[in-house]
N, C-alpha and C. Protein backbone atom coordinates (compact mmCIF):
# COMPACT_ATOMS: atom_id res chain seq x y z
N UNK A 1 1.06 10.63 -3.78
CA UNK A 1 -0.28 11.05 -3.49
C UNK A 1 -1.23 10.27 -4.41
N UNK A 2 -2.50 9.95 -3.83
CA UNK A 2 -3.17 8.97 -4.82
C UNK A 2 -4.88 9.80 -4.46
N UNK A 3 -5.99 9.90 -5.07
CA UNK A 3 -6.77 10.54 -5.03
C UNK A 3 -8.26 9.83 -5.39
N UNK A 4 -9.15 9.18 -4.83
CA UNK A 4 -9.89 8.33 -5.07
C UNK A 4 -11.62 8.86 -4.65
N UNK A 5 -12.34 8.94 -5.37
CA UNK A 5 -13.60 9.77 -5.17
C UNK A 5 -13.64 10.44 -3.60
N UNK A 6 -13.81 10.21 -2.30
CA UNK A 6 -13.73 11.43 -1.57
C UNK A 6 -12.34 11.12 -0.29
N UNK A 7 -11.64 10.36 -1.10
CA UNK A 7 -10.31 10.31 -0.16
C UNK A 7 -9.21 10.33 -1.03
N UNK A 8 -8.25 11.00 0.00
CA UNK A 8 -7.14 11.51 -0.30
C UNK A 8 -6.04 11.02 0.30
N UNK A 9 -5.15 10.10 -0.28
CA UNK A 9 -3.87 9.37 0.65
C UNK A 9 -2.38 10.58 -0.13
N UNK A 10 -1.88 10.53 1.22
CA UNK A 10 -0.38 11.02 0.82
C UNK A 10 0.74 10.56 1.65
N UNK A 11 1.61 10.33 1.56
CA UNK A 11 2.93 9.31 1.77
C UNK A 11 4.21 10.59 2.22
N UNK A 12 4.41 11.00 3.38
CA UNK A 12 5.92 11.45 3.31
C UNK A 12 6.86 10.96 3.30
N UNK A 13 7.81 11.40 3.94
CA UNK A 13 9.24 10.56 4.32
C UNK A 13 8.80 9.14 5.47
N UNK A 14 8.22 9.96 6.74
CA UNK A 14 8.08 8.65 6.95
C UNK A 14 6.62 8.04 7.53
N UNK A 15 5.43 8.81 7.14
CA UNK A 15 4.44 8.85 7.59
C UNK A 15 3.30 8.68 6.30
N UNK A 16 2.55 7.81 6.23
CA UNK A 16 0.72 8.13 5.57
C UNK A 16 -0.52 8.19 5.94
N UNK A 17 -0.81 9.50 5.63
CA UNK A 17 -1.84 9.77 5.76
C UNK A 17 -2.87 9.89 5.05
N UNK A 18 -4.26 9.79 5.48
CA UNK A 18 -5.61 9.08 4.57
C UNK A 18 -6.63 10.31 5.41
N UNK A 19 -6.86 11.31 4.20
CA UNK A 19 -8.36 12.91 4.48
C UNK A 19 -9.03 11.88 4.18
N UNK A 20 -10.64 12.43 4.43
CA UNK A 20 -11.72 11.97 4.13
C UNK A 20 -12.59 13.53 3.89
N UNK A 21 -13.34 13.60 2.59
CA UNK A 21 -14.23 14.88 2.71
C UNK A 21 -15.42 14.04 3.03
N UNK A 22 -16.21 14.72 3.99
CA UNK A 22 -17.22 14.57 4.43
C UNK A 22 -18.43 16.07 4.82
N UNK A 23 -19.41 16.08 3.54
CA UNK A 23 -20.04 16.99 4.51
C UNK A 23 -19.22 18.70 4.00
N UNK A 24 -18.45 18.65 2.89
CA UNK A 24 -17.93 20.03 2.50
C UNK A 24 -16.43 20.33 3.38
N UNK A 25 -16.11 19.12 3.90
CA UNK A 25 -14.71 19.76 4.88
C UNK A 25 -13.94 18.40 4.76
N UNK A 26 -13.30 18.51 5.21
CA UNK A 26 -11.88 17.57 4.62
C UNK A 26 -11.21 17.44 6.26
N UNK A 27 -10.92 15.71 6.89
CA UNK A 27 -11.04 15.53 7.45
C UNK A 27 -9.95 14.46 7.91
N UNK A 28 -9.35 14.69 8.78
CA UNK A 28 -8.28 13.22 8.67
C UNK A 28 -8.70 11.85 9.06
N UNK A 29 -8.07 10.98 8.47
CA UNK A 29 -9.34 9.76 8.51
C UNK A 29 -8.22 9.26 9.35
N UNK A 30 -7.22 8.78 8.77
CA UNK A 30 -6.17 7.85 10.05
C UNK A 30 -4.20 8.34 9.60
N UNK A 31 -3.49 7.50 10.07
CA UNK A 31 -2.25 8.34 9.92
C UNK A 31 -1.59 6.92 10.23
N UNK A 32 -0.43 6.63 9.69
CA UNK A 32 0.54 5.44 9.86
C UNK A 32 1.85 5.65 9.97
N UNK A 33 2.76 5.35 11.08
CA UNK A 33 4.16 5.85 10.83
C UNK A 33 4.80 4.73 10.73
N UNK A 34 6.13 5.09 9.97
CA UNK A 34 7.02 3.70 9.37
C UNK A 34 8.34 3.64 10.41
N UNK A 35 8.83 2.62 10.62
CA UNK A 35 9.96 2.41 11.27
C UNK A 35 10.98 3.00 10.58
N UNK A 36 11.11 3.06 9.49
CA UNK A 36 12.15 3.75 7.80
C UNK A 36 11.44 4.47 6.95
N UNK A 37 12.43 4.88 6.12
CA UNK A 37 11.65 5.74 4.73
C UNK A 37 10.88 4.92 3.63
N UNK A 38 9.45 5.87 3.57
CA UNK A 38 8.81 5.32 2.67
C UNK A 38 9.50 5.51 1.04
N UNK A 39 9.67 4.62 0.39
CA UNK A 39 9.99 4.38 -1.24
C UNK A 39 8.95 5.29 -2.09
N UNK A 40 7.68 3.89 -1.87
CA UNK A 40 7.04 4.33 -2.78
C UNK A 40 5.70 3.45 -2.32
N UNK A 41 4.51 4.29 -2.40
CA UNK A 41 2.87 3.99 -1.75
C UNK A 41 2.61 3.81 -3.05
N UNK A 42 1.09 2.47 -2.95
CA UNK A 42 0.39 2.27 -4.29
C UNK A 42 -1.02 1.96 -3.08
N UNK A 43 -1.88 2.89 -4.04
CA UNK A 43 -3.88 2.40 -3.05
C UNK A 43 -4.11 1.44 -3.91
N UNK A 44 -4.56 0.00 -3.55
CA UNK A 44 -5.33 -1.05 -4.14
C UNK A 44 -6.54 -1.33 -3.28
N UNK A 45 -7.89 -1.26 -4.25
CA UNK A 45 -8.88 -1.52 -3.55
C UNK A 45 -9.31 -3.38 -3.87
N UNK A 46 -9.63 -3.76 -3.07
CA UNK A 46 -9.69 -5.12 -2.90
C UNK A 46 -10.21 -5.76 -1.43
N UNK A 47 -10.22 -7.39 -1.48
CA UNK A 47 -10.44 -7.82 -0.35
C UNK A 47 -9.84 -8.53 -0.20
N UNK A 48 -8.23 -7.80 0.49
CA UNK A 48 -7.00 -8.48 0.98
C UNK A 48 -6.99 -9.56 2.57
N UNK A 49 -8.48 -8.71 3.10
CA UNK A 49 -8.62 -9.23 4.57
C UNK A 49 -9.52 -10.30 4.47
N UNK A 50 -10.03 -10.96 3.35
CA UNK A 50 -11.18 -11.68 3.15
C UNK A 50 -12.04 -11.75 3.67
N UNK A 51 -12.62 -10.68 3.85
CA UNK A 51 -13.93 -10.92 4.91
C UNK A 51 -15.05 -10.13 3.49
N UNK A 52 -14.84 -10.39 2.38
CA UNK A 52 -16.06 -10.57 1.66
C UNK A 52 -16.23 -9.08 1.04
N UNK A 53 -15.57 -8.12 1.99
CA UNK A 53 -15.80 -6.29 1.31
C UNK A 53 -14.61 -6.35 0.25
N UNK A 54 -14.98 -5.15 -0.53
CA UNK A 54 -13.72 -4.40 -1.02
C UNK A 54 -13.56 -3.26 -0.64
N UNK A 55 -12.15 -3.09 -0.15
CA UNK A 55 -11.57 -1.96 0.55
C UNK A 55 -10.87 -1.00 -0.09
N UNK A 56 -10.13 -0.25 0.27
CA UNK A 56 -8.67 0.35 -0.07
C UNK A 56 -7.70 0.19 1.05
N UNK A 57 -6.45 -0.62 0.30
CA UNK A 57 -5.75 -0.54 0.92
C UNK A 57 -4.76 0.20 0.20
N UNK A 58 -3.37 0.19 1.33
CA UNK A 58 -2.35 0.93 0.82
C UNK A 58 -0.93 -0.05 1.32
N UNK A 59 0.03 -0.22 -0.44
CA UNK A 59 1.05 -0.90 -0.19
C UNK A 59 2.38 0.12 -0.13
N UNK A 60 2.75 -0.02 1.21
CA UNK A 60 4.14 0.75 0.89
C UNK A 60 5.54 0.43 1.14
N UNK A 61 6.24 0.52 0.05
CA UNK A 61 7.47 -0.19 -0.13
C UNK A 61 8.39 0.90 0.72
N UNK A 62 9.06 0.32 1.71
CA UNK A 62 9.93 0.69 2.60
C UNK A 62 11.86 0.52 2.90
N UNK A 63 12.05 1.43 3.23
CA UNK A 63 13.39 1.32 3.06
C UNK A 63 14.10 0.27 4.30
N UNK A 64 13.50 -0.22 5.08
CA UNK A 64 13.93 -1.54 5.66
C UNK A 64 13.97 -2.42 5.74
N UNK A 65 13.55 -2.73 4.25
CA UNK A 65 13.48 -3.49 3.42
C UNK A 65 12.12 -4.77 3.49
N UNK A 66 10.72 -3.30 3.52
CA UNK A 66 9.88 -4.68 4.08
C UNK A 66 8.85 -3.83 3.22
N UNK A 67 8.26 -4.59 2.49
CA UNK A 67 6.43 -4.56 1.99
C UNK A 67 5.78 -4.33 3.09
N UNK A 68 5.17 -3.39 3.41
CA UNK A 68 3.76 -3.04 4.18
C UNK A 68 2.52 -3.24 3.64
N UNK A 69 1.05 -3.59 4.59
CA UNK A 69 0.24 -3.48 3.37
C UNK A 69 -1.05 -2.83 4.44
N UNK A 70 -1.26 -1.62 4.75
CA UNK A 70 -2.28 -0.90 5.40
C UNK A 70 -3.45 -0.94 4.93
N UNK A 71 -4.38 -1.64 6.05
CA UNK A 71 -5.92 -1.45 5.77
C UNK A 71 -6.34 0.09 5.91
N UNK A 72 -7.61 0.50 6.03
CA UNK A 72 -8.43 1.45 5.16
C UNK A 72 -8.84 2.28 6.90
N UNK A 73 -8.06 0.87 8.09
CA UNK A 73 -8.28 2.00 9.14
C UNK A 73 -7.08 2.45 9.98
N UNK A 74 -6.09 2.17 9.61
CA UNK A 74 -4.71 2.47 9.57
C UNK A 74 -3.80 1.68 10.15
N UNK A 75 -4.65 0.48 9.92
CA UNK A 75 -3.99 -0.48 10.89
C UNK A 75 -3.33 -1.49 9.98
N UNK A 76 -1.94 -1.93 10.29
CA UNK A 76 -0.91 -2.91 9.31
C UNK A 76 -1.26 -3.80 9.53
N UNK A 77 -2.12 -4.63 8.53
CA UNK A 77 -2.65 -5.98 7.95
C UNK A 77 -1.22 -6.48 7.93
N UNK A 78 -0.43 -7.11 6.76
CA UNK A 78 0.74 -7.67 7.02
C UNK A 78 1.86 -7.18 6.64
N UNK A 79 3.39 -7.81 7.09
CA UNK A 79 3.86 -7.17 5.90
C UNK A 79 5.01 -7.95 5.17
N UNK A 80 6.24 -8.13 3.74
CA UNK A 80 7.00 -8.83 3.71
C UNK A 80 8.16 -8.79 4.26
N UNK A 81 9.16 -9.34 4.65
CA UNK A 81 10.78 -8.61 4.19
C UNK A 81 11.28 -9.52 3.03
N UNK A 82 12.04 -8.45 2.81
CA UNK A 82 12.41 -8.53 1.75
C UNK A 82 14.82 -8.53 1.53
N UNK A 83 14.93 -9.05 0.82
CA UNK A 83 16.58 -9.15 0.97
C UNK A 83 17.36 -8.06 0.88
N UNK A 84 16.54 -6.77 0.09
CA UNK A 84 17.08 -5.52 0.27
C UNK A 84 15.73 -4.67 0.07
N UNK A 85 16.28 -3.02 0.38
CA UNK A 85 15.02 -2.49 0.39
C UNK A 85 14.40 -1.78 -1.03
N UNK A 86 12.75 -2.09 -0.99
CA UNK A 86 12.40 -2.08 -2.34
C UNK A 86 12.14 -0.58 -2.89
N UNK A 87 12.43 -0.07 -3.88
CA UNK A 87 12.45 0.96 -4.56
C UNK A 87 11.13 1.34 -5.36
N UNK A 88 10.83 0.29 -6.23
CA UNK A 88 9.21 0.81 -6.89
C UNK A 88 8.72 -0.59 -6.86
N UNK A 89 7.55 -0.60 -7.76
CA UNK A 89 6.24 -1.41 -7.51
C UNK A 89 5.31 -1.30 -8.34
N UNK A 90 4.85 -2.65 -8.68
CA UNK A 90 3.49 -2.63 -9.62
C UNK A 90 2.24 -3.38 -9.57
N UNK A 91 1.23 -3.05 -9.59
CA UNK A 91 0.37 -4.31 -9.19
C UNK A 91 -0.30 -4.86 -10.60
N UNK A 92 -0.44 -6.36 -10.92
CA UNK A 92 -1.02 -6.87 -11.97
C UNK A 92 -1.99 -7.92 -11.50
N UNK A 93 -3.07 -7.84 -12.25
CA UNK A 93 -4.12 -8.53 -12.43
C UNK A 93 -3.28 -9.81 -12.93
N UNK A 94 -3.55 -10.81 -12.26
CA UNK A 94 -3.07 -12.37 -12.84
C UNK A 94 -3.97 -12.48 -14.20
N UNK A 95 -4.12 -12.98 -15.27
CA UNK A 95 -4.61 -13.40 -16.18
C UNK A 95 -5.32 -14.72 -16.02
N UNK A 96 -4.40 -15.59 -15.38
CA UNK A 96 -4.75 -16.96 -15.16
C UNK A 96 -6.10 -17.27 -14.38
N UNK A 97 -5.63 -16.63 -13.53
CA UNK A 97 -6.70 -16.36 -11.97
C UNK A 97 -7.11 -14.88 -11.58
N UNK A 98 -8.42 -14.37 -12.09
CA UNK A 98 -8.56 -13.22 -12.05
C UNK A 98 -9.10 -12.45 -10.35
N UNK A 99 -9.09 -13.84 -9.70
CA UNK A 99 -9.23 -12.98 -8.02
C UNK A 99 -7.52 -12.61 -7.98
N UNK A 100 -6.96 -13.10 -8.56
CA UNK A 100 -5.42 -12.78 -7.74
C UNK A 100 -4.64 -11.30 -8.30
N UNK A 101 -4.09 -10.89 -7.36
CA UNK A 101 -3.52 -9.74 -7.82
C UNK A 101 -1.76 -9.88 -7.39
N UNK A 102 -1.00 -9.71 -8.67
CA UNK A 102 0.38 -9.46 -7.91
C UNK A 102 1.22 -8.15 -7.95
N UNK A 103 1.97 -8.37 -6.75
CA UNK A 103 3.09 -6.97 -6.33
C UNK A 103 4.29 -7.76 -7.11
N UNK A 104 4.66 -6.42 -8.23
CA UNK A 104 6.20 -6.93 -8.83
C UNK A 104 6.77 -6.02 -8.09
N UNK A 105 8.03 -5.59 -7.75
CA UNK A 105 9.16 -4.81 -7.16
C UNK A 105 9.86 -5.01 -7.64
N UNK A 106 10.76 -3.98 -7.16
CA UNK A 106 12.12 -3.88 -7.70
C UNK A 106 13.00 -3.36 -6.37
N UNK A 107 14.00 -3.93 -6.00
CA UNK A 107 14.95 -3.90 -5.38
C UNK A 107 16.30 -2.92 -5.74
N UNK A 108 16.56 -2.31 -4.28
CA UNK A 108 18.04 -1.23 -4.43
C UNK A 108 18.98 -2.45 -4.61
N UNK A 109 18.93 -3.46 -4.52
CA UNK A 109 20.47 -4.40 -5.04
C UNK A 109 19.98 -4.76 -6.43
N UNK A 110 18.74 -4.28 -6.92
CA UNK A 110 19.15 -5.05 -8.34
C UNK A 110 18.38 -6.14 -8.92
N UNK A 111 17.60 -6.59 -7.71
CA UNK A 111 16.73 -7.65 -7.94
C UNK A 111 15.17 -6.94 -8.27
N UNK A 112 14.44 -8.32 -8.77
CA UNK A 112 13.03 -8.22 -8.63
C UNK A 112 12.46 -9.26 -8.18
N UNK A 113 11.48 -8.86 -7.95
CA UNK A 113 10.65 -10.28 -7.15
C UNK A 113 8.98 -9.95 -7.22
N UNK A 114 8.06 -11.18 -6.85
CA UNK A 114 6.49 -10.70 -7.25
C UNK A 114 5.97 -11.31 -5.78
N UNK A 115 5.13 -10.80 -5.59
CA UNK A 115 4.06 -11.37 -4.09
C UNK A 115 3.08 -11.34 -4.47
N UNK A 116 2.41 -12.58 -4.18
CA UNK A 116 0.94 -12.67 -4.38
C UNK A 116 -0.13 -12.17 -3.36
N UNK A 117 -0.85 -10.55 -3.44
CA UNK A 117 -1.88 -10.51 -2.28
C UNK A 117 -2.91 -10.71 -1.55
């Protein structure tokens, strides 16, 4: 569950969903279902779609072994695969290059790996 001034994302087994309060009532904004089990959801706000806004998106690491990366209207921008399926996740500010942001993971075989978004 992640909680961001008037929205509310939460992640089940195999579904996320994104409230919106609007107006004193709480409201469903959009809903995403996964082909597999979700791992583990992270909200990054940014402008992954380059069209100049910053958004929120949502990355969720999936048990079929694929990076998802959901825009803000529930629609799957892109996603990776990956050699096994990923377990957790971190996002870091590059140092070098401060537009860039990377996804570290960690893998059920053991591995790690980073994507640049």
């Amino acid at each position: 569950m992640h909680v961001l001034g008037t929205n509310l994302w939460s992640a089940g087994t195999y579904t996320l969903n994104c409230y919106a309060s609007k107006n004193n009532a709480i409201a469903d904004k959009y809903f995403f279902v996964c082909d597999d089990k979700i791992n583990e959801m992270i909200v990054h706000y940014g402008d992954l779609a380059q069209t100049g806004q910053v958004d929120p998106y949502v990355i969720l690491a999936c048990n079929d072994a694929t990076v998802k990366v959901i825009a803000d209207n529930g629609r799957q921008l892109y996603q990776t695969v990956l050699d096994s399926a990923p377990t957790c996740m971190k996002l870091v500010e590059c140092q070098a290059d401060m537009s860039a942001t990377i996804l570290l993971y960690g893998l059920q075989s053991g591995n790690i790996g980073a994507i640049e978004l």
